[in-house]
Protein backbone atom coordinates (compact mmCIF):
# COMPACT_ATOMS: atom_id res chain seq x y z
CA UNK A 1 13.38 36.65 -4.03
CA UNK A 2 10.71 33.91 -4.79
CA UNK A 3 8.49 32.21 -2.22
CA UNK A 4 9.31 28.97 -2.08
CA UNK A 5 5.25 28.00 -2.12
CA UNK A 6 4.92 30.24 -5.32
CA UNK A 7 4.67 26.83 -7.33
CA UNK A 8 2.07 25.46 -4.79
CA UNK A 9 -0.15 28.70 -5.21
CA UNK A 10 -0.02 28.27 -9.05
CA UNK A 11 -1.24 24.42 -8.69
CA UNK A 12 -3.80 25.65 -6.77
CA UNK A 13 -5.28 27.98 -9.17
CA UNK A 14 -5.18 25.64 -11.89
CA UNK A 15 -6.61 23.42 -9.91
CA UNK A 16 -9.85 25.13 -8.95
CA UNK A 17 -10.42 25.40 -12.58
CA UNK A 18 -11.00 22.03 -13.29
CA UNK A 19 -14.24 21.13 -13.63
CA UNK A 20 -14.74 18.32 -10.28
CA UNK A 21 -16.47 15.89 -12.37
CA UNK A 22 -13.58 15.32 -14.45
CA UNK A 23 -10.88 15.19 -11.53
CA UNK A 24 -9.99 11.58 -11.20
CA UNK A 25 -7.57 11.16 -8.34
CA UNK A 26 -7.96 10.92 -4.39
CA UNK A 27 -11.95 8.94 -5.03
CA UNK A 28 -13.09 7.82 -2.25
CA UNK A 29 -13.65 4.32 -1.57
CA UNK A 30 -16.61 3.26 1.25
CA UNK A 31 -16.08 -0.64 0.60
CA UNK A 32 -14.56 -3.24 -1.65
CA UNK A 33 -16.58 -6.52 -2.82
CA UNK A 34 -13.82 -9.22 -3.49
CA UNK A 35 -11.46 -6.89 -5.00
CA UNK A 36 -13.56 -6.39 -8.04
CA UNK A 37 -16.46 -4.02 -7.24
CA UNK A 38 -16.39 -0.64 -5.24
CA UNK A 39 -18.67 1.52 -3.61
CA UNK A 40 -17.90 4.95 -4.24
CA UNK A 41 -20.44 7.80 -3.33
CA UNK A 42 -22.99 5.17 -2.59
CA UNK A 43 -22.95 3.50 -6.16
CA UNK A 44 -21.34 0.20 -7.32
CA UNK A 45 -18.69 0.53 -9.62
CA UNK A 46 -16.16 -2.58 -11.10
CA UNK A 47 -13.04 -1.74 -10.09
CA UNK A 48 -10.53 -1.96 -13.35
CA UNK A 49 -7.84 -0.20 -11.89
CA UNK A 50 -6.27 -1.87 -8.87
CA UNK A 51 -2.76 -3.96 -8.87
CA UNK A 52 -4.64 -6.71 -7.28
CA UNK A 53 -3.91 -9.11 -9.98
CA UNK A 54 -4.33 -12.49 -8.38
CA UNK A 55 -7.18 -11.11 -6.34
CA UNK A 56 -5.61 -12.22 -2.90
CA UNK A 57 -5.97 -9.09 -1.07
CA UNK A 58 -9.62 -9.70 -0.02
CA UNK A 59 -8.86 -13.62 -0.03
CA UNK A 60 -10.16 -14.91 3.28
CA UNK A 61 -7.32 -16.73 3.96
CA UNK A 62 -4.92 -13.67 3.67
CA UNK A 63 -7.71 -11.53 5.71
CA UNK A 64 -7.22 -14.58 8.65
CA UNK A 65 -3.62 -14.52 8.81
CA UNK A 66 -3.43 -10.76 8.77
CA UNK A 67 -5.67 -10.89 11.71
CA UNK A 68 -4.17 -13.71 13.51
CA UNK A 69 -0.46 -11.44 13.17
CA UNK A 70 -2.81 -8.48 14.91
CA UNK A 71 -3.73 -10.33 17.97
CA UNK A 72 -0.71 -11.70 18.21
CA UNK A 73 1.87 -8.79 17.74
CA UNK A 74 -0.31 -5.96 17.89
CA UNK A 75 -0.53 -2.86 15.24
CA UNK A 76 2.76 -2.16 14.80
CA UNK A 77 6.61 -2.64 15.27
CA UNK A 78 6.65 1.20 16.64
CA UNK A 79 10.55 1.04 15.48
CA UNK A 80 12.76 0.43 12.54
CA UNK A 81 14.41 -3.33 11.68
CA UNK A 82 17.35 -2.47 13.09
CA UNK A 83 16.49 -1.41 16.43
CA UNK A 84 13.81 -3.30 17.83
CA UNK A 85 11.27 -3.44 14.46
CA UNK A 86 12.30 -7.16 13.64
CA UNK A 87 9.56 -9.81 14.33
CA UNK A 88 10.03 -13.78 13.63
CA UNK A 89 7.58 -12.95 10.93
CA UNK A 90 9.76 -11.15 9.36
CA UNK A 91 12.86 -13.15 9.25
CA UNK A 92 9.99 -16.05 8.12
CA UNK A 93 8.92 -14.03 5.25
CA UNK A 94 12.41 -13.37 4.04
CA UNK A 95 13.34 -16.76 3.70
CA UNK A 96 10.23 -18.23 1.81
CA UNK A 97 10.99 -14.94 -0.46
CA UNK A 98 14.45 -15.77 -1.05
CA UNK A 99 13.35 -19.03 -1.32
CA UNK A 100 10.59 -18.46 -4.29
CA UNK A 101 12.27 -15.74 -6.20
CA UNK A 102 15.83 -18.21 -6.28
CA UNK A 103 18.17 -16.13 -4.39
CA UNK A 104 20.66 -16.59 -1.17
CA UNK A 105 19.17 -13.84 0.53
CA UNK A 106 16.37 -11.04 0.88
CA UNK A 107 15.12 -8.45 3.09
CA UNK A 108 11.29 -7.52 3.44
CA UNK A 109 10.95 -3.36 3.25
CA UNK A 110 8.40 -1.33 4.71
CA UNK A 111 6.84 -0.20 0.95
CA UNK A 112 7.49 -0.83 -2.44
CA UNK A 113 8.78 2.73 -3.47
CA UNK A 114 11.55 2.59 -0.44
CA UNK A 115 12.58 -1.18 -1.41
CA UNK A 116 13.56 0.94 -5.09
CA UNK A 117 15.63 3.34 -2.99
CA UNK A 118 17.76 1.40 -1.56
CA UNK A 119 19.50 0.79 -4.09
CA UNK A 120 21.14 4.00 -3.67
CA UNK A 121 22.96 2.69 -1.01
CA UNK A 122 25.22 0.47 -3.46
CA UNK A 123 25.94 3.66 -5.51
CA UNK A 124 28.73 6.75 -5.86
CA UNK A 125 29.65 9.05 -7.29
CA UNK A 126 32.05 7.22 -9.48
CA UNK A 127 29.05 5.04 -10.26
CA UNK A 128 27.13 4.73 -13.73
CA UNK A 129 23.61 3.80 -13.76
CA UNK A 130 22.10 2.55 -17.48
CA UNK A 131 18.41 2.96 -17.34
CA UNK A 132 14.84 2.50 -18.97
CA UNK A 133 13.30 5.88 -19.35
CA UNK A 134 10.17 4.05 -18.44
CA UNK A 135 11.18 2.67 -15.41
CA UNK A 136 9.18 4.05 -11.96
CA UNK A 137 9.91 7.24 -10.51
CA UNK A 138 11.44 5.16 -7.23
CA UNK A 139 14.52 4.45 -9.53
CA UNK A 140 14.80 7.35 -10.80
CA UNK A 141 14.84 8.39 -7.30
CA UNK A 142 17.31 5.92 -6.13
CA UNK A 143 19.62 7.06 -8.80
CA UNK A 144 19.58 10.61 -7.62
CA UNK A 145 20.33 9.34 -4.40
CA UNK A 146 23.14 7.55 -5.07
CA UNK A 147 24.39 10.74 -6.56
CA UNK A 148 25.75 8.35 -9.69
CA UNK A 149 25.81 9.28 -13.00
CA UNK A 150 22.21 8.40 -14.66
CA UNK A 151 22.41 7.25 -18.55
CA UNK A 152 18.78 6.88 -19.28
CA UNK A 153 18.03 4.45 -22.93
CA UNK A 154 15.19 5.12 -24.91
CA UNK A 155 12.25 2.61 -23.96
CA UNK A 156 13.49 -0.73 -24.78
CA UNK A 157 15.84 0.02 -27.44
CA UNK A 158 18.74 -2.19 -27.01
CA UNK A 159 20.68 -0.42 -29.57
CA UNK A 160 20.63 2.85 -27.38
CA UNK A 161 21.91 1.26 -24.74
CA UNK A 162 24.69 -0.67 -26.72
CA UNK A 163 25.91 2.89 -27.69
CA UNK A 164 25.26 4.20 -23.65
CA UNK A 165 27.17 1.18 -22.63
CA UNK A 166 30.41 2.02 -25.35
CA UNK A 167 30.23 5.60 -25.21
CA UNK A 168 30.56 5.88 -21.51
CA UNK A 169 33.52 6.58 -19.75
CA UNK A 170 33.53 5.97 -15.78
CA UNK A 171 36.21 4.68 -13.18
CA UNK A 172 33.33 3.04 -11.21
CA UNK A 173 30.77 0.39 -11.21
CA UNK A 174 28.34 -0.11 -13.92
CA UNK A 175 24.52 -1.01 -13.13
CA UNK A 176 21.77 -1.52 -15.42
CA UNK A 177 18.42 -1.03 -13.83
CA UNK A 178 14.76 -1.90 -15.30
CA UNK A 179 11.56 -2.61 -14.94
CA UNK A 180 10.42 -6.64 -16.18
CA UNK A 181 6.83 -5.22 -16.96
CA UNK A 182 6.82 -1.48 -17.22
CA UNK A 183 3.41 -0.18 -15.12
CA UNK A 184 1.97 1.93 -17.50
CA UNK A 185 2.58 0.32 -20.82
CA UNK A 186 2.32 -3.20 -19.62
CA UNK A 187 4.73 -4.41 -22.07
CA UNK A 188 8.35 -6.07 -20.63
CA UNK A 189 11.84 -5.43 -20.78
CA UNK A 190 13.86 -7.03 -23.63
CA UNK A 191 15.87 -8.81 -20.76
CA UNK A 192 17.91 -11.46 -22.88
CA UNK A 193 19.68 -8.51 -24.75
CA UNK A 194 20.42 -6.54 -21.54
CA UNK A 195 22.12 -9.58 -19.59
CA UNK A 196 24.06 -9.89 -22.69
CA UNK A 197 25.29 -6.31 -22.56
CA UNK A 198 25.84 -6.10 -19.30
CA UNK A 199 28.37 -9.20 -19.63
CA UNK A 200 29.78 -7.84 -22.52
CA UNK A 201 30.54 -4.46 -20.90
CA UNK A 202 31.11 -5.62 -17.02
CA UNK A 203 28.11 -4.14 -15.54
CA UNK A 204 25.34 -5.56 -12.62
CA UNK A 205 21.48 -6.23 -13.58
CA UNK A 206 18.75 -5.18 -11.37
CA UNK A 207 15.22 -5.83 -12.26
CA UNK A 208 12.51 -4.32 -10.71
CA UNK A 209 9.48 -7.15 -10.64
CA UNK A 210 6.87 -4.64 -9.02
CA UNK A 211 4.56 -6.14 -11.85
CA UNK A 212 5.91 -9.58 -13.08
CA UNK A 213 6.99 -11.15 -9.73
CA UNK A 214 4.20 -13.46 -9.14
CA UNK A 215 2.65 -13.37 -12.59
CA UNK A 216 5.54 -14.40 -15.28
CA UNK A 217 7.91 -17.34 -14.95
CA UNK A 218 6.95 -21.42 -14.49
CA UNK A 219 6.57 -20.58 -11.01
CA UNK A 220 5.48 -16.73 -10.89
CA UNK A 221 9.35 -15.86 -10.28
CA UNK A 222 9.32 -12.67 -12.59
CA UNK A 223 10.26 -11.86 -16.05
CA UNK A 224 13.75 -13.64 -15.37
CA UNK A 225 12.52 -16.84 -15.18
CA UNK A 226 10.21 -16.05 -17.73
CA UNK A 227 13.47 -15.63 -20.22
CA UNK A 228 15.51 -18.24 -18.60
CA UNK A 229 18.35 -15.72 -17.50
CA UNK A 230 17.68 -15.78 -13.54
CA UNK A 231 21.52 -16.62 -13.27
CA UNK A 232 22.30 -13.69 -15.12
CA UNK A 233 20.43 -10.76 -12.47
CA UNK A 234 22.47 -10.23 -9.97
CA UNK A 235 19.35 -8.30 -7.72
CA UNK A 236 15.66 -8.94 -7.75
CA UNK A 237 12.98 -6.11 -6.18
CA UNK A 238 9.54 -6.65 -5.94
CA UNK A 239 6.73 -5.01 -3.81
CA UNK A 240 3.91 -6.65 -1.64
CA UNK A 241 1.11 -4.40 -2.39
CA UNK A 242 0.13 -6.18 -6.22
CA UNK A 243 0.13 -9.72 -6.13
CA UNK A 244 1.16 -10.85 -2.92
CA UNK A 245 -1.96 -8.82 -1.35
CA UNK A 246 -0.50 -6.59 0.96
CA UNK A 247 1.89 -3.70 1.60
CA UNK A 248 6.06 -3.72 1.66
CA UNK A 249 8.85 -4.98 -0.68
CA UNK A 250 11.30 -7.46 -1.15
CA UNK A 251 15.11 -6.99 -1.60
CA UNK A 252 16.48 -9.89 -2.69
CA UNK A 253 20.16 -11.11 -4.05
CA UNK A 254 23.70 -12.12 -2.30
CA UNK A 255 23.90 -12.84 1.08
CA UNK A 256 26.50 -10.19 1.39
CA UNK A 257 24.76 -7.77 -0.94
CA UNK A 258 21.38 -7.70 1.59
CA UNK A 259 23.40 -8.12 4.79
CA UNK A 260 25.11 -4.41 3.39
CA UNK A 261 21.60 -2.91 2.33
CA UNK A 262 20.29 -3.83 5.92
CA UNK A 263 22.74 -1.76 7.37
CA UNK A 264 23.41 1.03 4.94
CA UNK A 265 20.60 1.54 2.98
CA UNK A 266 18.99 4.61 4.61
CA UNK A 267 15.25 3.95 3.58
CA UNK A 268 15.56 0.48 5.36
CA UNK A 269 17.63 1.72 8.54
CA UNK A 270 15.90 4.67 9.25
CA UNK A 271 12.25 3.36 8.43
CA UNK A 272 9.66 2.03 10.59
CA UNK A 273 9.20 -1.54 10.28
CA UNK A 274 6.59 -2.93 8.05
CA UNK A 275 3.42 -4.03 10.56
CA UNK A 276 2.77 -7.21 11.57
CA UNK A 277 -0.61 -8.21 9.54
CA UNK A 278 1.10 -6.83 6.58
CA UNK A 279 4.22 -9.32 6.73
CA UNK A 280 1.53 -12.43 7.90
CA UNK A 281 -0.81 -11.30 4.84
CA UNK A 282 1.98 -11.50 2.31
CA UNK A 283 3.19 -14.37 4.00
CA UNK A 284 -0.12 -16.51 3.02
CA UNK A 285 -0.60 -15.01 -0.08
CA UNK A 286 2.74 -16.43 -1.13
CA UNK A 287 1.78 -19.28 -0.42
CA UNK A 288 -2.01 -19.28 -2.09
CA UNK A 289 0.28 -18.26 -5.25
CA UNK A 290 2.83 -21.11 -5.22
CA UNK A 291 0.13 -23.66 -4.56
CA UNK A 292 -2.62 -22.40 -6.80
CA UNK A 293 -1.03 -21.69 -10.36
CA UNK A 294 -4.55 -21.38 -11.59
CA UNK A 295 -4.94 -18.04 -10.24
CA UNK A 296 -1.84 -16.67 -12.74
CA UNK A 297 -3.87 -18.29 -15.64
CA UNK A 298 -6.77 -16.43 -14.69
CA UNK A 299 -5.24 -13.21 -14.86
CA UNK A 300 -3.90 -13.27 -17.90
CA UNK A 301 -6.58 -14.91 -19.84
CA UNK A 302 -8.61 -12.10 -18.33
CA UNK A 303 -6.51 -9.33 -19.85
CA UNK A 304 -6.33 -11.02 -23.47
CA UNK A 305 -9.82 -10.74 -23.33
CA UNK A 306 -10.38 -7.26 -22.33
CA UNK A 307 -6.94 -6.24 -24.14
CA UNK A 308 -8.16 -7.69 -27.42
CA UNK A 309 -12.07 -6.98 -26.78
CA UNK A 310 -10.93 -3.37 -26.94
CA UNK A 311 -8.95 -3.80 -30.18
CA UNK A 312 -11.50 -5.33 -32.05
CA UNK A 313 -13.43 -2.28 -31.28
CA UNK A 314 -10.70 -0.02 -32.67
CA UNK A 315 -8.49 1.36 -29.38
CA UNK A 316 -4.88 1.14 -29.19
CA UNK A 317 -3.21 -0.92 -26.04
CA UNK A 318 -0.39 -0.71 -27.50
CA UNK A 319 2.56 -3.27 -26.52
CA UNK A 320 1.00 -4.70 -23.77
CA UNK A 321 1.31 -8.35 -22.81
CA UNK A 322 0.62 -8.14 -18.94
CA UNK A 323 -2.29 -7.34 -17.33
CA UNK A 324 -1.82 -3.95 -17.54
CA UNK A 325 -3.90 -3.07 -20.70
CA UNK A 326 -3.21 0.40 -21.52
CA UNK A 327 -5.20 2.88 -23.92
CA UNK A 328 -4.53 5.45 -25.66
CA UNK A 329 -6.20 8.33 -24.26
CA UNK A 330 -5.49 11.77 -26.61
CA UNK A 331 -4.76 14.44 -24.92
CA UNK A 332 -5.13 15.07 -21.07
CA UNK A 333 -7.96 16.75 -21.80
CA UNK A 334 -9.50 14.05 -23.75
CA UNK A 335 -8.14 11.69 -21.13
CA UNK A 336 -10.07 12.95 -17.94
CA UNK A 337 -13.00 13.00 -20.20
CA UNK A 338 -12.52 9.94 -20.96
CA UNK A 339 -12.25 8.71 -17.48
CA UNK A 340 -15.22 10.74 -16.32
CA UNK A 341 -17.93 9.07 -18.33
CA UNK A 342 -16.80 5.74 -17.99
CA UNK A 343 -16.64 6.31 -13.94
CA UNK A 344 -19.91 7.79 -14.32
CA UNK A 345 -21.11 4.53 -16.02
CA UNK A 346 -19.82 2.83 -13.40
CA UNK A 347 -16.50 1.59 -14.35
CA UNK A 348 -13.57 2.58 -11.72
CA UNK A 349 -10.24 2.73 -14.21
CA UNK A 350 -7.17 4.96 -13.68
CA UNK A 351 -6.55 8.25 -15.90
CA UNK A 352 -2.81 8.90 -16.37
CA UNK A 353 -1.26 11.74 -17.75
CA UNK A 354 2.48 13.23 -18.07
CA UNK A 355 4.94 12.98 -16.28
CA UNK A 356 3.21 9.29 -15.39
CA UNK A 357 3.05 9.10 -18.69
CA UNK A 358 5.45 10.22 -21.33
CA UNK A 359 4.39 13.55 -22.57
CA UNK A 360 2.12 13.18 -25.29
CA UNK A 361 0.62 10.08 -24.55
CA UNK A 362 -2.44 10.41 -21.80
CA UNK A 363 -3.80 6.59 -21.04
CA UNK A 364 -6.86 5.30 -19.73
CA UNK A 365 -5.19 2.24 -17.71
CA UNK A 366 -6.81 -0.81 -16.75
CA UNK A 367 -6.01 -3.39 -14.50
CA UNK A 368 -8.30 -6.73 -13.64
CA UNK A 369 -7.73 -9.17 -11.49
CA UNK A 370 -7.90 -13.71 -11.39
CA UNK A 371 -11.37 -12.63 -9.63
CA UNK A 372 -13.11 -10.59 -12.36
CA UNK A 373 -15.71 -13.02 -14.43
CA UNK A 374 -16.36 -12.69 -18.12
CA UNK A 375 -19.39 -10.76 -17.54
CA UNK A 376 -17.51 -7.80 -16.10
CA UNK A 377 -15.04 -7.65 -18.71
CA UNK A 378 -18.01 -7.94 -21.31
CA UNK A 379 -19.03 -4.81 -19.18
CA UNK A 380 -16.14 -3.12 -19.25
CA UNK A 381 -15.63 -3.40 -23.48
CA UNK A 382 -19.40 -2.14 -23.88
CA UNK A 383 -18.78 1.19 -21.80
CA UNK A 384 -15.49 1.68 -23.08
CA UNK A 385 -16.88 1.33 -26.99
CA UNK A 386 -19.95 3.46 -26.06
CA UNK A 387 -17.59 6.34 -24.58
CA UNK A 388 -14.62 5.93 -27.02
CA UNK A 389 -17.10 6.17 -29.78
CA UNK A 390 -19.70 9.39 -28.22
CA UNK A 391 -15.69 11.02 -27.88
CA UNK A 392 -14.54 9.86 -30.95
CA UNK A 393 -11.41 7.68 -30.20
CA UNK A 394 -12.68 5.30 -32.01
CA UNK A 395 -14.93 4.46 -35.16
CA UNK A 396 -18.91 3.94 -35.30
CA UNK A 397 -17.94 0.85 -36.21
CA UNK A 398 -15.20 -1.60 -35.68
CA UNK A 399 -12.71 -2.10 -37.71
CA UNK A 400 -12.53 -5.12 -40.28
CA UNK A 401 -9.41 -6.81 -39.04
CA UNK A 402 -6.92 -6.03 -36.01
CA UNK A 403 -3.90 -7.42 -34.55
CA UNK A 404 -4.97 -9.86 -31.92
CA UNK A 405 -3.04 -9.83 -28.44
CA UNK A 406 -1.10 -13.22 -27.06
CA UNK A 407 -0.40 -12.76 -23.21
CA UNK A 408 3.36 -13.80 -22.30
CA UNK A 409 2.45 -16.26 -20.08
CA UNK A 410 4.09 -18.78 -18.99
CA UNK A 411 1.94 -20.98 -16.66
């Protein structure tokens, strides 16, 4: 018989023999400066790897209405929605969100990853789910959940899923889920193609805006506005915590669809309710977004500067078009190397390896925000050419031509 912490023991010892200075996770932050500098072990580093794309965590406006909801309500809701965890704020929230993202109806969830699970709750057994093998482990999740049948497509390859879609039988519903910008490539979904399939072959669309909502679109409203083809998702979820500044998510679709999710979906019944200065923050920041388009501009004119900065240099981003500018790391090895000298020369970016990753393909991901100036990204390229050359990922000396990088933005 095996112990059932045999596979924590082993993590453990492979653990403690990685060298500290190349462990990247759980750093310590003492302080933030605007969302764009850190102090970590008493030294200033610029922060290149938070979700903070419009900068409106650490806006003072957001900061004043989170503390305004404090006084007011207190800490917390100490109880879920549907017991006594509902605030006005709340039910305010929900219909400026429904309002801004197009749709009848949404509900405001206590995080990100449980606003992905509920999903589950519209799923059985006689279900098929048609998915992105990129999309975020929370769908993955919510597919387990819903104990449906999972059909996963290789990355954006329409064709795949044209043969999923043909080639599977089911007495149940259909759903195709995805991601509008994937989180670790930074590239989106080919989202014209999949409404198209889905009509063709009578199944639901459900985009997951985690990093589009409040970036892509006319007015920030995701990826589907971006492509015109709102009409054509039937559910929209997007988190709080990236560019609405805060902490939560938003489920939003039918009236009839969110009224069942409120009631049946067992990471919203059975979860506390999201606090108070949370819902207020995102609340304002919603509303810095809609009124100052600027701030979307900003952050993608930032990342086609870094993103092709670091391809003139010689490092592959790969598809990206978001602000998530990913590179091409080696091997995880070569990765937490690679993350360990730039932190060390005071650059704060995010190592991520398999299973974040797809196996084989160990990133060095960075994320800026509307706030960073051109001096930090100017920063950032110089560090990243010193290290990526000293480790060899790239040449001594750039390359004569390379593929420049246009941002799919829309403002």
């Amino acid at each position: 018989m095996t112990d059932i912490f045999g596979r924590c023991r082993a993590w453990s010892a492979y653990r403690a023999q990685l060298d500290p200075a190349i462990y990247p996770y759980f750093r310590s932050i003492a302080s933030r400066q605007d969302g764009t500098e850190v102090e970590v072990d008493g030294r200033r580093l610029i922060m290149a790897g938070s979700n903070d794309y419009l900068g409106l965590s650490c806006d003072p406006r957001v900061i004043d209405a989170a503390a305004r909801a404090l006084a007011r309500f207190g800490t917390s809701c100490s109880g879920s929605r549907l017991l006594n965890g509902t605030l006005t704020l709340h039910e305010e929230l929900e219909s400026e969100m429904a309002r801004f993202l197009g749709r009848s109806a949404a509900v405001v969830v206590t995080t990100g990853f449980q606003t992905n699970l509920a999903v589950a709750a519209l799923l059985d057994r006689d279900s098929v789910v048609f998915a992105d093998r990129h999309n975020h482990a929370s769908l993955v999740d919510a597919v387990q959940l819903g104990a449906s049948k999972h059909r996963r497509y290789r990355h954006n390859d329409m064709a795949h899923l044209r043969h999923l879609l043909e080639t599977t039988e089911s007495a149940g519903s259909r759903l195709i889920i995805t991601d509008g910008a994937f989180s670790m490539g930074g590239d989106i979904c080919d989202l014209p193609q999949i409404v198209k399939l889905a009509q063709m072959h009578s199944a639901r669309v459900v985009v997951d805006g985690a990093h589009d909502v409040g970036l892509l679109g006319e007015r920030g409203r995701g990826v589907a506005e971006h492509f015109g083809v709102e009409e054509q998702v039937d559910l929209v979820i997007t988190t709080l915590s990236k560019c609405f500044g805060s902490l939560g998510g938003v489920f939003a679709g039918p009236a009839e669809v969110i009224d069942y999710a409120r009631h049946h979906a067992r990471s919203i019944v059975f979860a506390a309710s999201l606090p108070p200065a949370n819902v207020a923050a995102a609340l304002a920041a919603l509303r810095i977004l809609e009124s100052e388009p600027e701030r979307r501009r900003r952050a993608f004119q930032v990342a086609e500067q870094l993103n092709n900065g670091l391809r003139a240099v010689g490092f592959n981003t790969g598809d990206s078009v978001t602000p998530v500018v990913p590179v091409r790391a080696g091997s995880k090895l070569e990765c937490l190397r690679f993350w360990s000298e730039l932190f060390a020369a005071g650059i704060f970016v995010n190592a991520v390896l398999p299973p974040a990753a797809p196996e084989g393909t160990a990133v060095i991901r960075i994320t800026l925000s509307a706030l960073h100036t051109d001096q930090h990204i100017d920063r950032i390229i110089e560090e990243c050419t010193a290290v990526g050359r000293r480790l060899g990922f790239i040449p001594s000396t750039p390359p004569i031509s390379f593929e420049r990088v246009k941002m799919a933005c829309s403002v």
